[in-house]
PDB file of N, CA and C in Angstrom:
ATOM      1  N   UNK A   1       1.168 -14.397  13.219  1.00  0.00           N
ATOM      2  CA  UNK A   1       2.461 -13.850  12.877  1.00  0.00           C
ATOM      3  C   UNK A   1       2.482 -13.499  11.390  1.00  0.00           C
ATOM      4  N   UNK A   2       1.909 -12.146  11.173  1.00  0.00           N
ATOM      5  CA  UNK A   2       1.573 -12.058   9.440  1.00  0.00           C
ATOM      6  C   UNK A   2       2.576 -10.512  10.046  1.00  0.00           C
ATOM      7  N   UNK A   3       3.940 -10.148  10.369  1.00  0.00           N
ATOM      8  CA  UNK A   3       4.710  -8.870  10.674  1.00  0.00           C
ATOM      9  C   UNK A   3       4.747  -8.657   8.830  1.00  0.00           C
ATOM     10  N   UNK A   4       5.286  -9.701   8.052  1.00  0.00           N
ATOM     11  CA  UNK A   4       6.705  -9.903   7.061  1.00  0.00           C
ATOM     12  C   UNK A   4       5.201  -9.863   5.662  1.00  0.00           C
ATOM     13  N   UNK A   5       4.201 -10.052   6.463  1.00  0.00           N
ATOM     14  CA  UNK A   5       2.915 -10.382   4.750  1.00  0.00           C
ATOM     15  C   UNK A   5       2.374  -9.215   4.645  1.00  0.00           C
ATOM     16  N   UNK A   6       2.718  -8.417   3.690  1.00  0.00           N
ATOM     17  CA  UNK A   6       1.664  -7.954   3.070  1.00  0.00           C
ATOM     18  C   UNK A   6       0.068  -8.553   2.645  1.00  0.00           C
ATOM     19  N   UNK A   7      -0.661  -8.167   3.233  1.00  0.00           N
ATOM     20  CA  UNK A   7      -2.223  -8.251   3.144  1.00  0.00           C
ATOM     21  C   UNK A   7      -2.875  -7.134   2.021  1.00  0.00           C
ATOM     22  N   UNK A   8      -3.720  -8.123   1.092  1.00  0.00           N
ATOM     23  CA  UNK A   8      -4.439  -7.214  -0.148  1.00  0.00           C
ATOM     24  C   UNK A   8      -5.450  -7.060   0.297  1.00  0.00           C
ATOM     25  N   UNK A   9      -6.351  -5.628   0.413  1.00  0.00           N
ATOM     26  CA  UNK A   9      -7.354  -5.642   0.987  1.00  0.00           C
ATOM     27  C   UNK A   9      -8.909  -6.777  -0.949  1.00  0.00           C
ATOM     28  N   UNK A  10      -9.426  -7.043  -0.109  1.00  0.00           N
ATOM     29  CA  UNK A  10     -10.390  -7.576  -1.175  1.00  0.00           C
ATOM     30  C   UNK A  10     -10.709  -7.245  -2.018  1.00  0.00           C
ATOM     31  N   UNK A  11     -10.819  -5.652  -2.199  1.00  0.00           N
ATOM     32  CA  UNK A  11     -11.756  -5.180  -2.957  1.00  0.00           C
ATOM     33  C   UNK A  11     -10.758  -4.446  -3.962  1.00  0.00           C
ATOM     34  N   UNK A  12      -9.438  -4.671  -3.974  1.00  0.00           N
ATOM     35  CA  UNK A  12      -8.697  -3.882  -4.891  1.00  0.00           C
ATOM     36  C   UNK A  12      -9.017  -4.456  -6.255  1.00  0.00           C
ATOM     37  N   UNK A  13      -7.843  -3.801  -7.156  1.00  0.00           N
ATOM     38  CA  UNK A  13      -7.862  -4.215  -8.759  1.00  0.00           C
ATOM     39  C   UNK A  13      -7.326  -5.928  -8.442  1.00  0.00           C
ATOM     40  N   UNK A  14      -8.282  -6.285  -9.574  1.00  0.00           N
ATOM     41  CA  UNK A  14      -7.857  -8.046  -9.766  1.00  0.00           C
ATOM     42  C   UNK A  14      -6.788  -8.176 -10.500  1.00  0.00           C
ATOM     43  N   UNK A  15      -6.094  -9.014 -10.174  1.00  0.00           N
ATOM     44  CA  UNK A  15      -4.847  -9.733 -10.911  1.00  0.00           C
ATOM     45  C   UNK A  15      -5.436 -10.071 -12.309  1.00  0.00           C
ATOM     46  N   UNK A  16      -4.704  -9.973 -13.271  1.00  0.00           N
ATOM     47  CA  UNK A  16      -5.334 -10.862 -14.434  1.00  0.00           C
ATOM     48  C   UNK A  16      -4.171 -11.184 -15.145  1.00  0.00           C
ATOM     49  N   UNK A  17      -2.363 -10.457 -15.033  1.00  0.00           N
ATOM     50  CA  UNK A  17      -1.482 -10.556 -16.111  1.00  0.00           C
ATOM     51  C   UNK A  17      -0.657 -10.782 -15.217  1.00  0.00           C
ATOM     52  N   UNK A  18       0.441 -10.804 -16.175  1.00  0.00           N
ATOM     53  CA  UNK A  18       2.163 -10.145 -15.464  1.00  0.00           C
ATOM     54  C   UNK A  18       2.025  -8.675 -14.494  1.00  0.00           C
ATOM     55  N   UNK A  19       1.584  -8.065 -15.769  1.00  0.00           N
ATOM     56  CA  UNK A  19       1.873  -6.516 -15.477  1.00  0.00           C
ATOM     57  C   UNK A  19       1.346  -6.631 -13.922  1.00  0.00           C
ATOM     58  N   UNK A  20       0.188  -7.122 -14.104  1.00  0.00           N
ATOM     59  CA  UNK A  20      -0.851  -6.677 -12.439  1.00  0.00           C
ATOM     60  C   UNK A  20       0.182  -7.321 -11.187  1.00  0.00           C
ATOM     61  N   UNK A  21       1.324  -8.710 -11.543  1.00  0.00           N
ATOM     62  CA  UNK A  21       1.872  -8.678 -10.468  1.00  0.00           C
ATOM     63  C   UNK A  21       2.793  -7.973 -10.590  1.00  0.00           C
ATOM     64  N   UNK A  22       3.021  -7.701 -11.724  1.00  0.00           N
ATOM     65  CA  UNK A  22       4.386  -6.460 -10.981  1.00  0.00           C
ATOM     66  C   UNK A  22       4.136  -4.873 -10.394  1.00  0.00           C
ATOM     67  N   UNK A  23       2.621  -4.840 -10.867  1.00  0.00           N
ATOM     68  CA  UNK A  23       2.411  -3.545  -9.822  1.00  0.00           C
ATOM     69  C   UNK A  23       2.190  -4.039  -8.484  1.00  0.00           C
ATOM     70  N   UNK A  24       1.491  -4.923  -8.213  1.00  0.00           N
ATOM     71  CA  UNK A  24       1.336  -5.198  -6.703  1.00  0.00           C
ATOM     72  C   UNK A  24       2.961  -5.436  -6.328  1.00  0.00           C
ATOM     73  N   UNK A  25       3.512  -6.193  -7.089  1.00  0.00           N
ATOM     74  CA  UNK A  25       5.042  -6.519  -6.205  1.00  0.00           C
ATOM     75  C   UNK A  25       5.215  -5.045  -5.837  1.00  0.00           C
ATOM     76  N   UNK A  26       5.595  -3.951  -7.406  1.00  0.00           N
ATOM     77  CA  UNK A  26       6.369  -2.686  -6.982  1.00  0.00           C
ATOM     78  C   UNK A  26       5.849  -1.956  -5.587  1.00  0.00           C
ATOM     79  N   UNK A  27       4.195  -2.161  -5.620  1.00  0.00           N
ATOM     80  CA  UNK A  27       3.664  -1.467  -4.295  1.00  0.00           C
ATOM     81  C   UNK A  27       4.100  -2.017  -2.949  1.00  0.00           C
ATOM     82  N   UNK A  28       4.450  -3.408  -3.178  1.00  0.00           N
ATOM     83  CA  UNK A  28       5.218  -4.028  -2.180  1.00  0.00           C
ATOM     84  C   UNK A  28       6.546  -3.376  -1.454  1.00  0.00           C
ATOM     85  N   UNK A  29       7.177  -3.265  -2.947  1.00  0.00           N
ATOM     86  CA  UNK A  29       8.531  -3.613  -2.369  1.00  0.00           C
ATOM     87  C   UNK A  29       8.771  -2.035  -1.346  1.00  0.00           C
ATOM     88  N   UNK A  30      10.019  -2.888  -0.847  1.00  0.00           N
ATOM     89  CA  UNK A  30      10.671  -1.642   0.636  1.00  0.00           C
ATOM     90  C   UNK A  30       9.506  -1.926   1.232  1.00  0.00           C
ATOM     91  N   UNK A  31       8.471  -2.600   1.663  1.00  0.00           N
ATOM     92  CA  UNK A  31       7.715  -2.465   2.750  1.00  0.00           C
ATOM     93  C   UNK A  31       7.942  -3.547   4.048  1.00  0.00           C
ATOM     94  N   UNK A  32       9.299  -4.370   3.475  1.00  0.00           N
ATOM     95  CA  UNK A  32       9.875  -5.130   4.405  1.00  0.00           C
ATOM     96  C   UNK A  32       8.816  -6.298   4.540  1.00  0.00           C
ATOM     97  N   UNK A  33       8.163  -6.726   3.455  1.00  0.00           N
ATOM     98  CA  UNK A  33       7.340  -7.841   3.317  1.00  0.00           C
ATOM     99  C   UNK A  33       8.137  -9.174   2.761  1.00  0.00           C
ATOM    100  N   UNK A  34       8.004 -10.487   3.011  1.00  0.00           N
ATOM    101  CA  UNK A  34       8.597 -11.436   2.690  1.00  0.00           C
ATOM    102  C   UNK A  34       7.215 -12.556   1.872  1.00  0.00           C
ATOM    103  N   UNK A  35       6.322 -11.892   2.177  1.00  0.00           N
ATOM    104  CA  UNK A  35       4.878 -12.860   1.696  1.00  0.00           C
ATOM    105  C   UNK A  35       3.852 -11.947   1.275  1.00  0.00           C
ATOM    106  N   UNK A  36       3.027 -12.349   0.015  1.00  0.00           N
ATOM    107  CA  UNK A  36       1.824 -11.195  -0.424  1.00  0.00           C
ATOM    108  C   UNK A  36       0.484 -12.148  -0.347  1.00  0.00           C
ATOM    109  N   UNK A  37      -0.142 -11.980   0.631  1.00  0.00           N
ATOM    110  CA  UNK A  37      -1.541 -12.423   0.611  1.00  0.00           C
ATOM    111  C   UNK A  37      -2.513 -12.212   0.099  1.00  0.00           C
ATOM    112  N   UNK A  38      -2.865 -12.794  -1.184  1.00  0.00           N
ATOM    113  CA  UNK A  38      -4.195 -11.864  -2.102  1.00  0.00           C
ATOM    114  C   UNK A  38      -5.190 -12.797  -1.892  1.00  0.00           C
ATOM    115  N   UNK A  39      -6.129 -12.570  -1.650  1.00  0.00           N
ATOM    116  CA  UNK A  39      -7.795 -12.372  -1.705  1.00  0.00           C
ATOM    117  C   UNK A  39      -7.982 -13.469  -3.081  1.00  0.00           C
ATOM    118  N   UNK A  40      -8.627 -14.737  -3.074  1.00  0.00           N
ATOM    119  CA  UNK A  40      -8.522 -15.429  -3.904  1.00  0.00           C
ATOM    120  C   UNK A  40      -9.414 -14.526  -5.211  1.00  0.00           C
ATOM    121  N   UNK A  41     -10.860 -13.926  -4.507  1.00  0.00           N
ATOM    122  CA  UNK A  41     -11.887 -13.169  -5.303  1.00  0.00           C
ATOM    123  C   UNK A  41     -10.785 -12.221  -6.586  1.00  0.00           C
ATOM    124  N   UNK A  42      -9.542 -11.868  -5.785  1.00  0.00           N
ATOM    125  CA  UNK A  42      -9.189 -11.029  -6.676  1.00  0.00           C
ATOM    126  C   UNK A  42      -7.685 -11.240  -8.078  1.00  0.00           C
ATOM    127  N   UNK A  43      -8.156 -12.980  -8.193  1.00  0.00           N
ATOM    128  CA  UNK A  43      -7.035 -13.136  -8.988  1.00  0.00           C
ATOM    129  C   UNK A  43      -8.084 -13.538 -10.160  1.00  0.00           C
ATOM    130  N   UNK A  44      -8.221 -13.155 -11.775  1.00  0.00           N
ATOM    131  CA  UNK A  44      -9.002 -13.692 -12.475  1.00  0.00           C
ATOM    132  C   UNK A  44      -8.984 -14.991 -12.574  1.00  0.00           C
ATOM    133  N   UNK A  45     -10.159 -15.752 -12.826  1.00  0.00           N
ATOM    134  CA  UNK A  45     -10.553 -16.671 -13.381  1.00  0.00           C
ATOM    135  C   UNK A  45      -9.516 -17.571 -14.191  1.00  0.00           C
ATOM    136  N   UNK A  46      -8.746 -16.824 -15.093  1.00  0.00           N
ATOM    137  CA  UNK A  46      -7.347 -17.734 -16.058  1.00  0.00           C
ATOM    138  C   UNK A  46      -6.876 -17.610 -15.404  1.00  0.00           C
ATOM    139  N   UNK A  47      -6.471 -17.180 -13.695  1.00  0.00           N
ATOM    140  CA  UNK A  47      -5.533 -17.743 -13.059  1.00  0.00           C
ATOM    141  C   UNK A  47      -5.708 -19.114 -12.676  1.00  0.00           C
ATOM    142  N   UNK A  48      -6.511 -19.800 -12.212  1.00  0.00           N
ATOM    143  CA  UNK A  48      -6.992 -20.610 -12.196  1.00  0.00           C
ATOM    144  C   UNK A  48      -7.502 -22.262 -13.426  1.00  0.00           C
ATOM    145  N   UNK A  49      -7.552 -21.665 -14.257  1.00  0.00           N
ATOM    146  CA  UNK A  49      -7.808 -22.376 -15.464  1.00  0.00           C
ATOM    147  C   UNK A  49      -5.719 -22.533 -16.397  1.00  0.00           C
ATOM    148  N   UNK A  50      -5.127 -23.201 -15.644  1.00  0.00           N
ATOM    149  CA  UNK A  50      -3.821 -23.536 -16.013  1.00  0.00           C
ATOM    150  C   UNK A  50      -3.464 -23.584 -17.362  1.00  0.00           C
ATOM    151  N   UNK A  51      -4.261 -24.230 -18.119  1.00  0.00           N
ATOM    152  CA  UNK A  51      -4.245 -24.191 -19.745  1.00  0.00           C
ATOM    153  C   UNK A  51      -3.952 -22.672 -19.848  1.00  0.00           C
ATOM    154  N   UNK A  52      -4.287 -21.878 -19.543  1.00  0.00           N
ATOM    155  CA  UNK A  52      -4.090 -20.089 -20.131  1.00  0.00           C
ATOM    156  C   UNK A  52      -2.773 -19.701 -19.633  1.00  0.00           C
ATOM    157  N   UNK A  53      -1.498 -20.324 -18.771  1.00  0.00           N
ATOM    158  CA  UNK A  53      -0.583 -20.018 -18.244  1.00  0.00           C
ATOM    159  C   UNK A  53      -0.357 -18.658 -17.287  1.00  0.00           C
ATOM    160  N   UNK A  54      -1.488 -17.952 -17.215  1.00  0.00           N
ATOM    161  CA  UNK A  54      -1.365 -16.721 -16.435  1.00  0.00           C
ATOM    162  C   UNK A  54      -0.801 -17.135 -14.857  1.00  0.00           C
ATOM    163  N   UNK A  55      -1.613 -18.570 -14.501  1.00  0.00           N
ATOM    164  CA  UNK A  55      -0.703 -18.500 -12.681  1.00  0.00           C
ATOM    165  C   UNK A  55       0.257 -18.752 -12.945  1.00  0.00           C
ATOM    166  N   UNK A  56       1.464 -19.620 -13.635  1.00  0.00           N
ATOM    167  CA  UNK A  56       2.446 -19.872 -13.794  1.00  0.00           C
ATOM    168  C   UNK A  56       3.326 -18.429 -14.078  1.00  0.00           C
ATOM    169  N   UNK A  57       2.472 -17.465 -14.868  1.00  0.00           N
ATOM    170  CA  UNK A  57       3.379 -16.386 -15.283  1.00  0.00           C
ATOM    171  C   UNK A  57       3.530 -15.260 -13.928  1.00  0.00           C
ATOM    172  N   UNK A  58       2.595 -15.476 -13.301  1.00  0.00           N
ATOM    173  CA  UNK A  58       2.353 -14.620 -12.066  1.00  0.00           C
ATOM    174  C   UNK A  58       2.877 -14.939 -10.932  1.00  0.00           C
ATOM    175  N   UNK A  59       3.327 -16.599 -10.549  1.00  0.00           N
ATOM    176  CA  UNK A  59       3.491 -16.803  -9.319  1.00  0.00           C
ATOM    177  C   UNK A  59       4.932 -16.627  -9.457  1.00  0.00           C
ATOM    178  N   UNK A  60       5.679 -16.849 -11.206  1.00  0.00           N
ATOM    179  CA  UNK A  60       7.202 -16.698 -11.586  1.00  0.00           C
ATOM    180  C   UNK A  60       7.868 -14.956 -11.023  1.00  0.00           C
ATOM    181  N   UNK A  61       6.562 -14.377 -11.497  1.00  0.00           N
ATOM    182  CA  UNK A  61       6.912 -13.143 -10.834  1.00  0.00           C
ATOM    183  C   UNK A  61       7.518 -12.803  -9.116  1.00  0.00           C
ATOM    184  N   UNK A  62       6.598 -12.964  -8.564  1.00  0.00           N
ATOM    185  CA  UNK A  62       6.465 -13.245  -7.363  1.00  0.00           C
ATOM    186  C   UNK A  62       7.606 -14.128  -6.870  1.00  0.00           C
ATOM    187  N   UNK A  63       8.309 -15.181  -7.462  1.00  0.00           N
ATOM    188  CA  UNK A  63       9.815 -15.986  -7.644  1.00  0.00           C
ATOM    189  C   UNK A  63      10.726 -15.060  -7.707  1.00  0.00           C
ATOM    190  N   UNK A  64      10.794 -14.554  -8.372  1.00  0.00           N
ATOM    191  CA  UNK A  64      11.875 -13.846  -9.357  1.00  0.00           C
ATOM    192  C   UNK A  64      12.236 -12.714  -8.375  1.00  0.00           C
ATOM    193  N   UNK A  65      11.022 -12.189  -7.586  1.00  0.00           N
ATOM    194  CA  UNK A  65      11.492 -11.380  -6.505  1.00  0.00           C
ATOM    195  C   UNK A  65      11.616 -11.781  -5.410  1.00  0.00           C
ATOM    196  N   UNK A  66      11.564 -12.832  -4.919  1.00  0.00           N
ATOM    197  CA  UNK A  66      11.892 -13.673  -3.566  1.00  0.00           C
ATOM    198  C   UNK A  66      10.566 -13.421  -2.885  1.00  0.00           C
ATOM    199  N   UNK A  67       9.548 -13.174  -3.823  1.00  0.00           N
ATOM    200  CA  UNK A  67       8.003 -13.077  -2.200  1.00  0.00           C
ATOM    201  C   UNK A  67       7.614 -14.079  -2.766  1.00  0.00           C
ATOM    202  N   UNK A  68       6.490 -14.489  -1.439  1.00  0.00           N
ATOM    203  CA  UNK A  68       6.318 -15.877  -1.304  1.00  0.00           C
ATOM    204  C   UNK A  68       4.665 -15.151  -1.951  1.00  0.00           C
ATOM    205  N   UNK A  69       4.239 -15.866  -2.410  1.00  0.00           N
ATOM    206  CA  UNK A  69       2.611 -15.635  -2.547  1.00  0.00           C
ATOM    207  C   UNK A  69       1.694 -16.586  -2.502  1.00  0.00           C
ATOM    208  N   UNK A  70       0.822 -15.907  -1.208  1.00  0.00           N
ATOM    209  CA  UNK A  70      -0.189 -16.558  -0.626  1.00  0.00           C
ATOM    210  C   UNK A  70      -1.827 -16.640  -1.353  1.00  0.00           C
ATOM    211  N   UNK A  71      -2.668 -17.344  -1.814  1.00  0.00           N
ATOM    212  CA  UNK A  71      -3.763 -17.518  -2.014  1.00  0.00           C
ATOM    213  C   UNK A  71      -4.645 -17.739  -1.126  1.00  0.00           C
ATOM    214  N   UNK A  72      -5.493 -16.451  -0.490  1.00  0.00           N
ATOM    215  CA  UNK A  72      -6.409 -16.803   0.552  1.00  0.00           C
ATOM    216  C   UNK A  72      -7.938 -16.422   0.359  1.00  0.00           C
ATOM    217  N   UNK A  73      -8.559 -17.538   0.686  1.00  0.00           N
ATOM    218  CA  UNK A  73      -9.974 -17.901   0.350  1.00  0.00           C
ATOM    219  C   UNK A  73     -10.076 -19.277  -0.190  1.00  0.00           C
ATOM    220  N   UNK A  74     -11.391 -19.153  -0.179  1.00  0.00           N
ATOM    221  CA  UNK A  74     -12.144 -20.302  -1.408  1.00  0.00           C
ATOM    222  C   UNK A  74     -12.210 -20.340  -2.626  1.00  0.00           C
ATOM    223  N   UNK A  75     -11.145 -21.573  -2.967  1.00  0.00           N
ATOM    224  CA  UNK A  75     -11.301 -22.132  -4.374  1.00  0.00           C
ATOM    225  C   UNK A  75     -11.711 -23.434  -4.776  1.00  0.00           C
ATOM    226  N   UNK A  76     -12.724 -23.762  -4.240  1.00  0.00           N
ATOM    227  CA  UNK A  76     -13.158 -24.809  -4.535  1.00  0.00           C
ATOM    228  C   UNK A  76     -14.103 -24.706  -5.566  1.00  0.00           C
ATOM    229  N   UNK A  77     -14.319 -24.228  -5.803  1.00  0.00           N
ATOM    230  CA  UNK A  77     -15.365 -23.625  -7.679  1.00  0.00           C
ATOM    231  C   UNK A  77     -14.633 -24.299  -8.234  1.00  0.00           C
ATOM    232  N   UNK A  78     -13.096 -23.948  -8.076  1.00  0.00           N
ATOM    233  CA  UNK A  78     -11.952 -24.080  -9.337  1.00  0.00           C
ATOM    234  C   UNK A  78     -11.697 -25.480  -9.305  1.00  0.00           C
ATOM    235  N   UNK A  79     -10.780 -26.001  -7.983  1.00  0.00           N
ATOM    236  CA  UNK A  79     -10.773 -27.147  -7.741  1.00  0.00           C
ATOM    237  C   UNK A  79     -11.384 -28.351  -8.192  1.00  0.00           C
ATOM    238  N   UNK A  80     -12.867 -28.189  -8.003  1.00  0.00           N
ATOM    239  CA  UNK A  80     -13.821 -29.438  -7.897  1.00  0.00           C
ATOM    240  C   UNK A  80     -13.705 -29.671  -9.661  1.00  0.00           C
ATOM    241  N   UNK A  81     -13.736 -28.740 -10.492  1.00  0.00           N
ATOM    242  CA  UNK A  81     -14.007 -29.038 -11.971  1.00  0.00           C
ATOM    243  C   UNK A  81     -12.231 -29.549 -12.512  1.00  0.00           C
ATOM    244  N   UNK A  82     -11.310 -29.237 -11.980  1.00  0.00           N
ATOM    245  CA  UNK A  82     -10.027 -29.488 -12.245  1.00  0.00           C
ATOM    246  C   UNK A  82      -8.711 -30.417 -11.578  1.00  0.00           C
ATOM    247  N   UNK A  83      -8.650 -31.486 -12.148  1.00  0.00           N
ATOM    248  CA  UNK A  83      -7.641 -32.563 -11.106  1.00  0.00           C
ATOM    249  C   UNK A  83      -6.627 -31.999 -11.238  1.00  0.00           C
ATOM    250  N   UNK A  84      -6.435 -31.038 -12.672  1.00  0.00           N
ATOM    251  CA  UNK A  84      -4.860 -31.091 -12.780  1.00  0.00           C
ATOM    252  C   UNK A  84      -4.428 -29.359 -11.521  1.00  0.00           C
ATOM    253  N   UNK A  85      -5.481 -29.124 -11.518  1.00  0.00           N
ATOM    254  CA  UNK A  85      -5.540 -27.532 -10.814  1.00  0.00           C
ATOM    255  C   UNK A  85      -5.225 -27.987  -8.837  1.00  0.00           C
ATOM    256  N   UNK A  86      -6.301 -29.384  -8.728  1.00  0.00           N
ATOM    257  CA  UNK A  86      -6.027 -29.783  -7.520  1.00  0.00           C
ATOM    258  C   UNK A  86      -4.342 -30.060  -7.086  1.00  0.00           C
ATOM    259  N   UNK A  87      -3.959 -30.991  -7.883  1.00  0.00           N
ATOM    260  CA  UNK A  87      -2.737 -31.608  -7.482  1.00  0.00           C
ATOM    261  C   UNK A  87      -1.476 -30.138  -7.565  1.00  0.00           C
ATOM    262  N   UNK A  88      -1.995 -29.403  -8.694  1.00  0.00           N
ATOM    263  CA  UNK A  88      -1.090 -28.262  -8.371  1.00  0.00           C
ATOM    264  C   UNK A  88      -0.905 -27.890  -7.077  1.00  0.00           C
ATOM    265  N   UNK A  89      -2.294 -27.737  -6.405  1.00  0.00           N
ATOM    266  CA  UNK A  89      -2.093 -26.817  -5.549  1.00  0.00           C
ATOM    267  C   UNK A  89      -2.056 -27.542  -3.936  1.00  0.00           C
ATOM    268  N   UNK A  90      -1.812 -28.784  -3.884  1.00  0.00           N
ATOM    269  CA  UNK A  90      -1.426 -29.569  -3.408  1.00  0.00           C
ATOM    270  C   UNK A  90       0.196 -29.317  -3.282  1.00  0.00           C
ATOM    271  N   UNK A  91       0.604 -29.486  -4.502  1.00  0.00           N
ATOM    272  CA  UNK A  91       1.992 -29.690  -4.431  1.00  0.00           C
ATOM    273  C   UNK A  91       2.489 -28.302  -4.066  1.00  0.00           C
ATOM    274  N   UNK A  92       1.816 -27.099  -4.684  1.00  0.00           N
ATOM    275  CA  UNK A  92       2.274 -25.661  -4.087  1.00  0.00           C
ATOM    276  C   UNK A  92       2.621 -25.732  -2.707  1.00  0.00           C
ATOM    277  N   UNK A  93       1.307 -26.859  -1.851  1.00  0.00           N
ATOM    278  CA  UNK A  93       0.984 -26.567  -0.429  1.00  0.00           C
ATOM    279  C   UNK A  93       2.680 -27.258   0.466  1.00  0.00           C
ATOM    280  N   UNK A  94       2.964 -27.895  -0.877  1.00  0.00           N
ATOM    281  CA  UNK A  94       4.294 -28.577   0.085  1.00  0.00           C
ATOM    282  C   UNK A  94       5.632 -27.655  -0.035  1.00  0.00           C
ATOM    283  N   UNK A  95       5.535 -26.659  -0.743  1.00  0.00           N
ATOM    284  CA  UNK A  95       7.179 -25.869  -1.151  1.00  0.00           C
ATOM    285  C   UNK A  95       6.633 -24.674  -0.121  1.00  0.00           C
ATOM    286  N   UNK A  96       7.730 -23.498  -0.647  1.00  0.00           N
ATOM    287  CA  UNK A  96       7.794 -22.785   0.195  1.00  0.00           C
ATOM    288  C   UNK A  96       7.606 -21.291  -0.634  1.00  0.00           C
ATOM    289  N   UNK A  97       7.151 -21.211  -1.882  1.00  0.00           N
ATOM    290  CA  UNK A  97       6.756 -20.019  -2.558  1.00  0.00           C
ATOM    291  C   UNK A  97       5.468 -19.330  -2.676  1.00  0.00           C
ATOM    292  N   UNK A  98       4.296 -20.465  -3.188  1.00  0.00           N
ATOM    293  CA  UNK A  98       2.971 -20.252  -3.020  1.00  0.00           C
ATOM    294  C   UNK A  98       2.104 -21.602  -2.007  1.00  0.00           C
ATOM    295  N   UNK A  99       0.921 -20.985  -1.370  1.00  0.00           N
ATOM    296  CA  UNK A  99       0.454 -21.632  -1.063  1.00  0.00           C
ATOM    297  C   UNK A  99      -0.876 -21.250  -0.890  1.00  0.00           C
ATOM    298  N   UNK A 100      -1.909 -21.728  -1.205  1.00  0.00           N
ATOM    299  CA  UNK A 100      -3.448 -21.730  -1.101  1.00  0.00           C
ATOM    300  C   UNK A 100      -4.552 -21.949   0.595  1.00  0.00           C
ATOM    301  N   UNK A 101      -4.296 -21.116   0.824  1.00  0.00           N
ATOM    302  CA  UNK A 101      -5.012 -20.810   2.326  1.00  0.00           C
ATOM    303  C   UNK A 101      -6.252 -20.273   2.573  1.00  0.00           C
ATOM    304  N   UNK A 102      -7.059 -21.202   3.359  1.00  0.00           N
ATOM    305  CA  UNK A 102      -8.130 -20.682   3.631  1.00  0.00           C
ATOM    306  C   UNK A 102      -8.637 -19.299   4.377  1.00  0.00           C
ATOM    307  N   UNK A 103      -7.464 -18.783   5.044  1.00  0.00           N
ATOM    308  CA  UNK A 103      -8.056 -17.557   5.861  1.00  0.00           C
ATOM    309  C   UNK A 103      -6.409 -17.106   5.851  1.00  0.00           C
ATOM    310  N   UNK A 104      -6.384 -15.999   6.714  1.00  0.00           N
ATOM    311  CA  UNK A 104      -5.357 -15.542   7.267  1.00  0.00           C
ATOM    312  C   UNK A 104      -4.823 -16.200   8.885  1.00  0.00           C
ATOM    313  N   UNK A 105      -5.438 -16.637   9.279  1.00  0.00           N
ATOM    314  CA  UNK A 105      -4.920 -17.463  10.792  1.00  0.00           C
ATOM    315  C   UNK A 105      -3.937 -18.715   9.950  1.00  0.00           C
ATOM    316  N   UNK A 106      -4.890 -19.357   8.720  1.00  0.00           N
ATOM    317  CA  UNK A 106      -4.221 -20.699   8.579  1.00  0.00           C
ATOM    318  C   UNK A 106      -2.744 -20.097   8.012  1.00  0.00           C
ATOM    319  N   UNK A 107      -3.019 -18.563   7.214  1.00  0.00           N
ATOM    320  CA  UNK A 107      -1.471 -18.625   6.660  1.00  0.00           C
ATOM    321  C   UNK A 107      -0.925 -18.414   8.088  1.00  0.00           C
ATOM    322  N   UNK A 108      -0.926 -17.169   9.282  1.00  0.00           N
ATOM    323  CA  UNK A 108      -0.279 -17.072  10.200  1.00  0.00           C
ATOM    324  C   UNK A 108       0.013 -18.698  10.587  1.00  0.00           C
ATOM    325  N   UNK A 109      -0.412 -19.632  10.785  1.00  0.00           N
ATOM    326  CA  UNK A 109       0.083 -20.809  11.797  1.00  0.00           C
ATOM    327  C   UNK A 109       0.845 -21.530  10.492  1.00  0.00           C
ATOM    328  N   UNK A 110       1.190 -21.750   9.406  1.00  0.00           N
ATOM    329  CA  UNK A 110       1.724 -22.024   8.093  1.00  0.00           C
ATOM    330  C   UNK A 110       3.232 -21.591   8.566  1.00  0.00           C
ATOM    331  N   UNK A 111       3.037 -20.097   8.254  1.00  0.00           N
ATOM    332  CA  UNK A 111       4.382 -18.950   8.943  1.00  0.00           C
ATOM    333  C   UNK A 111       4.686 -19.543  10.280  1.00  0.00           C
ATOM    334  N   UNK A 112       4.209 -19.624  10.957  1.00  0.00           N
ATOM    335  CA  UNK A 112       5.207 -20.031  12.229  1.00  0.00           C
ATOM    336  C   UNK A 112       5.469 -21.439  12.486  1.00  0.00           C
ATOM    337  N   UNK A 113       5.279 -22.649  11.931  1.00  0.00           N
ATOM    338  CA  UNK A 113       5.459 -23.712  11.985  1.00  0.00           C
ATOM    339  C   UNK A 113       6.836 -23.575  11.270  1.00  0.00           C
TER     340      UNK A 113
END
């Protein structure tokens, strides 16, 4: 049940700022999407590394317009070197704005629970 998610194909431009989510939001919006699923490959590196504040500035974006944003793939590169990156995304996994998913089935069964 992915009707309401926008899906990023992989190979687009990587996230790295603000700006980059507000072009993906603008390409979003009116497409009657409620969730943006990006491709973990395609968010830089300081998204990930919390000290640089870029996910915080990006996922606020993504707030600010009511989409939920999904992280799908493998981040365990990131994870394994970072406790404070784990428990983030732990605690992401419990709200209802972002959440870190391994595939697209796990977000579909996420969405319909």
């Amino acid at each position: 049940m992915l009707d309401d998610v926008h899906v990023c194909p992989p190979d687009g431009p990587p996230l790295r700022d603000e700006q980059d989510a507000l072009d993906l939001i603008a390409g979003t919006w009116g497409s009657g999407a409620t969730w943006v699923a990006v491709p973990a490959g395609r968010l830089h590196d300081d998204f990930f590394a919390l000290a640089t504040g870029v996910a915080g500035q990006i996922t606020q974006k993504f707030a600010n317009y009511r989409l939920g944003l999904a992280v799908v793939g493998d981040i365990s590169r990131f994870t394994a070197g970072s406790s404070a990156l784990r428990a983030w995304v732990t605690e992401s996994n419990r709200g209802r704005q972002l959440w870190f998913v391994r595939d697209l089935d796990e977000l579909a069964a996420r969405r319909a629970a």
